[in-house]
Protein backbone atom coordinates (compact mmCIF):
# COMPACT_ATOMS: atom_id res chain seq x y z
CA UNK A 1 40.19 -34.62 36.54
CA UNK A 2 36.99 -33.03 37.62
CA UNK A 3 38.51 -29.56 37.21
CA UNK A 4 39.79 -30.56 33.40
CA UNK A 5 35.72 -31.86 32.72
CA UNK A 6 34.70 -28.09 33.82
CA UNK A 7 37.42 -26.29 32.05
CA UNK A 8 36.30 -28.35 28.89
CA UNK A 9 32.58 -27.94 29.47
CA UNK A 10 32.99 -24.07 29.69
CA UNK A 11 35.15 -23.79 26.75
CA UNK A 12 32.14 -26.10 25.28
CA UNK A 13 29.72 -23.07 26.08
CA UNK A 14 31.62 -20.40 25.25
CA UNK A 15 32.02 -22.04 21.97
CA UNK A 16 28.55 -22.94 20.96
CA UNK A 17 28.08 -19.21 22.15
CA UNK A 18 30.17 -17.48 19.89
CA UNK A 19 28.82 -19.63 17.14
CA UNK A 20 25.04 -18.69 17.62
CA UNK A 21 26.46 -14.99 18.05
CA UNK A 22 28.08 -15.40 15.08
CA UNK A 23 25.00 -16.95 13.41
CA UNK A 24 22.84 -14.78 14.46
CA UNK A 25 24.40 -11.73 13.03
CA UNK A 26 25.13 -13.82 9.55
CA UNK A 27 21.34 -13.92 9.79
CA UNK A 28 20.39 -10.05 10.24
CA UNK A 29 22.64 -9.21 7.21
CA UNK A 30 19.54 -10.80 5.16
CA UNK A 31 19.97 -11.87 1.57
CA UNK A 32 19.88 -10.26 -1.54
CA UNK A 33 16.43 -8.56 -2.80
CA UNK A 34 16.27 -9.92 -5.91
CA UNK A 35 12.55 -10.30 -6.45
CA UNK A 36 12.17 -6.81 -4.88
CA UNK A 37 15.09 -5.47 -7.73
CA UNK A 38 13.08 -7.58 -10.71
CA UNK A 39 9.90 -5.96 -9.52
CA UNK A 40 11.25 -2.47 -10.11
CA UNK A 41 12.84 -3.60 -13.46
CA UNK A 42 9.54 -4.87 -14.40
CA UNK A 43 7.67 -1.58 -13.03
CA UNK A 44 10.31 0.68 -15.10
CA UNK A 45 9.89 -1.47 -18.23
CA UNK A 46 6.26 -0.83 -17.99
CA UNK A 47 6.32 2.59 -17.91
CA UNK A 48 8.92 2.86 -20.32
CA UNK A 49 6.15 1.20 -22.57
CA UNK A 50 3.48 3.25 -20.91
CA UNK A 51 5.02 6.30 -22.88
CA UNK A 52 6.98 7.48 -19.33
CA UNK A 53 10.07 8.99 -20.89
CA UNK A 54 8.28 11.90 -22.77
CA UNK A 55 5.41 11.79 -20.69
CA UNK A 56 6.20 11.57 -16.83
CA UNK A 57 10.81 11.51 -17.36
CA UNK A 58 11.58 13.10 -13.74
CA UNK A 59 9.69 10.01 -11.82
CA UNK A 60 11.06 7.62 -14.63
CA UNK A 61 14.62 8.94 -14.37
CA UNK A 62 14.61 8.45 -10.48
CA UNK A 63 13.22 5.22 -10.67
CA UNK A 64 16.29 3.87 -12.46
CA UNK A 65 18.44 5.92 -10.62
CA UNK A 66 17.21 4.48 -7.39
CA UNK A 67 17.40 0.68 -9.05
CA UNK A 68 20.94 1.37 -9.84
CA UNK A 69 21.82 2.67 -6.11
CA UNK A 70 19.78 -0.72 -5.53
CA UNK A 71 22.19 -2.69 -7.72
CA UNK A 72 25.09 -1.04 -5.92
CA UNK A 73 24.26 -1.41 -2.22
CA UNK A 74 23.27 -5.06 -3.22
CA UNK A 75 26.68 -5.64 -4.46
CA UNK A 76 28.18 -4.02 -1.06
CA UNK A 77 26.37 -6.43 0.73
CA UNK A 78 24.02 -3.54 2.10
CA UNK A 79 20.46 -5.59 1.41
CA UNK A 80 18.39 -3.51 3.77
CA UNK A 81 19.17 -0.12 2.24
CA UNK A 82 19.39 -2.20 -1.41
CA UNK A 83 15.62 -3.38 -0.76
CA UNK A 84 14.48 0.07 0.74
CA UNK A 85 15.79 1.91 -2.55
CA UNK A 86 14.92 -1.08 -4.73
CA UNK A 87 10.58 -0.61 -3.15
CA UNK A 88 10.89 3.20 -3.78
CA UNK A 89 12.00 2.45 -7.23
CA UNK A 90 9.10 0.72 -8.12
CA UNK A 91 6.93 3.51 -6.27
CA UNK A 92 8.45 5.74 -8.70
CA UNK A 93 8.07 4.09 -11.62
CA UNK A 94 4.52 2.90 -10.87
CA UNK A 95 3.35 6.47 -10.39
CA UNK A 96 5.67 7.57 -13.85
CA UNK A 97 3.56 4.70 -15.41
CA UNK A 98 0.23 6.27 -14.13
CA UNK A 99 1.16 9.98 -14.99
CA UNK A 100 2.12 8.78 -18.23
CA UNK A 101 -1.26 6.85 -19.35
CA UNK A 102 -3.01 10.00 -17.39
CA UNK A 103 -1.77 12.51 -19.59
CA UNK A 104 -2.47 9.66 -22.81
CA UNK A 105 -6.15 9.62 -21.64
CA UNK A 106 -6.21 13.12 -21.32
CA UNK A 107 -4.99 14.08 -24.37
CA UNK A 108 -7.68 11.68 -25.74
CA UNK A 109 -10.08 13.65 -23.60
CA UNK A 110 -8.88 16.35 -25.35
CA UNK A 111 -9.19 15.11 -29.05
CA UNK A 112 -12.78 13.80 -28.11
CA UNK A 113 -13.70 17.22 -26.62
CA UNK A 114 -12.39 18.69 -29.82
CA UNK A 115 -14.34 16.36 -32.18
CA UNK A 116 -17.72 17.10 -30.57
CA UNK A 117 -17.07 20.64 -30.75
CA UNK A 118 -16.50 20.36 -34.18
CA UNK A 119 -19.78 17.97 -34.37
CA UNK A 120 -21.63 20.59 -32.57
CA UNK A 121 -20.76 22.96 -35.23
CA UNK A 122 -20.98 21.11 -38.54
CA UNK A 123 -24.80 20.48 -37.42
CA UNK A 124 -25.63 24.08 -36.14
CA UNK A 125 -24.54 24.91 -39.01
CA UNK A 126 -26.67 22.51 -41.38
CA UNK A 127 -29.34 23.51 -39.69
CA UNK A 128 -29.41 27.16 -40.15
């Protein structure tokens, strides 16, 4: 009888073993990244409205193209490469969103420089 109670008792532990193995590695898969995915949709629809597709379309372009490799590894199940390409999408289209309101304020720049110039020379020449 005593020799049944042991057999049990190690099946017991090897049980409750496996299933906190089990668990554990369940855990390290992670979950999905959606808030990190809907923060690089939300970056890319910014600079889309920022002007990015004429303005800055190479870092725009591989923003979405890194969201959609995102998308995909996501729906493999592959949430640690799906989050790492979903945070460099957003670091792409955060930086096509501040190229594309750079080159905006410097063509304003620009038209401001031009305007003074022409100023400049409307009143030289009134004065003469």
């Amino acid at each position: 009888m005593n020799q049944i109670f042991k057999t049990h008792q190690t099946y017991k532990i090897v049980a409750v073993t496996t299933l906190a193995l089990l668990l554990g590695a369940c855990a390290s898969t992670g979950t999905a990244p959606i808030s990190e995915m809907a923060a690089a949709r939300a970056s890319i629809t910014q600079a889309e409205s920022a002007g990015a597709l004429d303005l800055a379309p190479v870092d725009l372009l591989s923003a979405r193209d890194k969201l959609s490799k995102a998308e995909a590894a996501s729906q493999e199940k592959n949430y640690e490469t799906a989050q790492q390409l979903a945070a460099k999408a957003q670091a792409d289209a955060e930086l096509a969103e501040r190229k594309a309101r750079a080159a905006k304020a410097q063509t304003a720049a620009d038209e401001l420089a031009r305007s003074n110039e022409l100023l400049r020379k409307e009143i030289n020449r009134k004065v003469k």
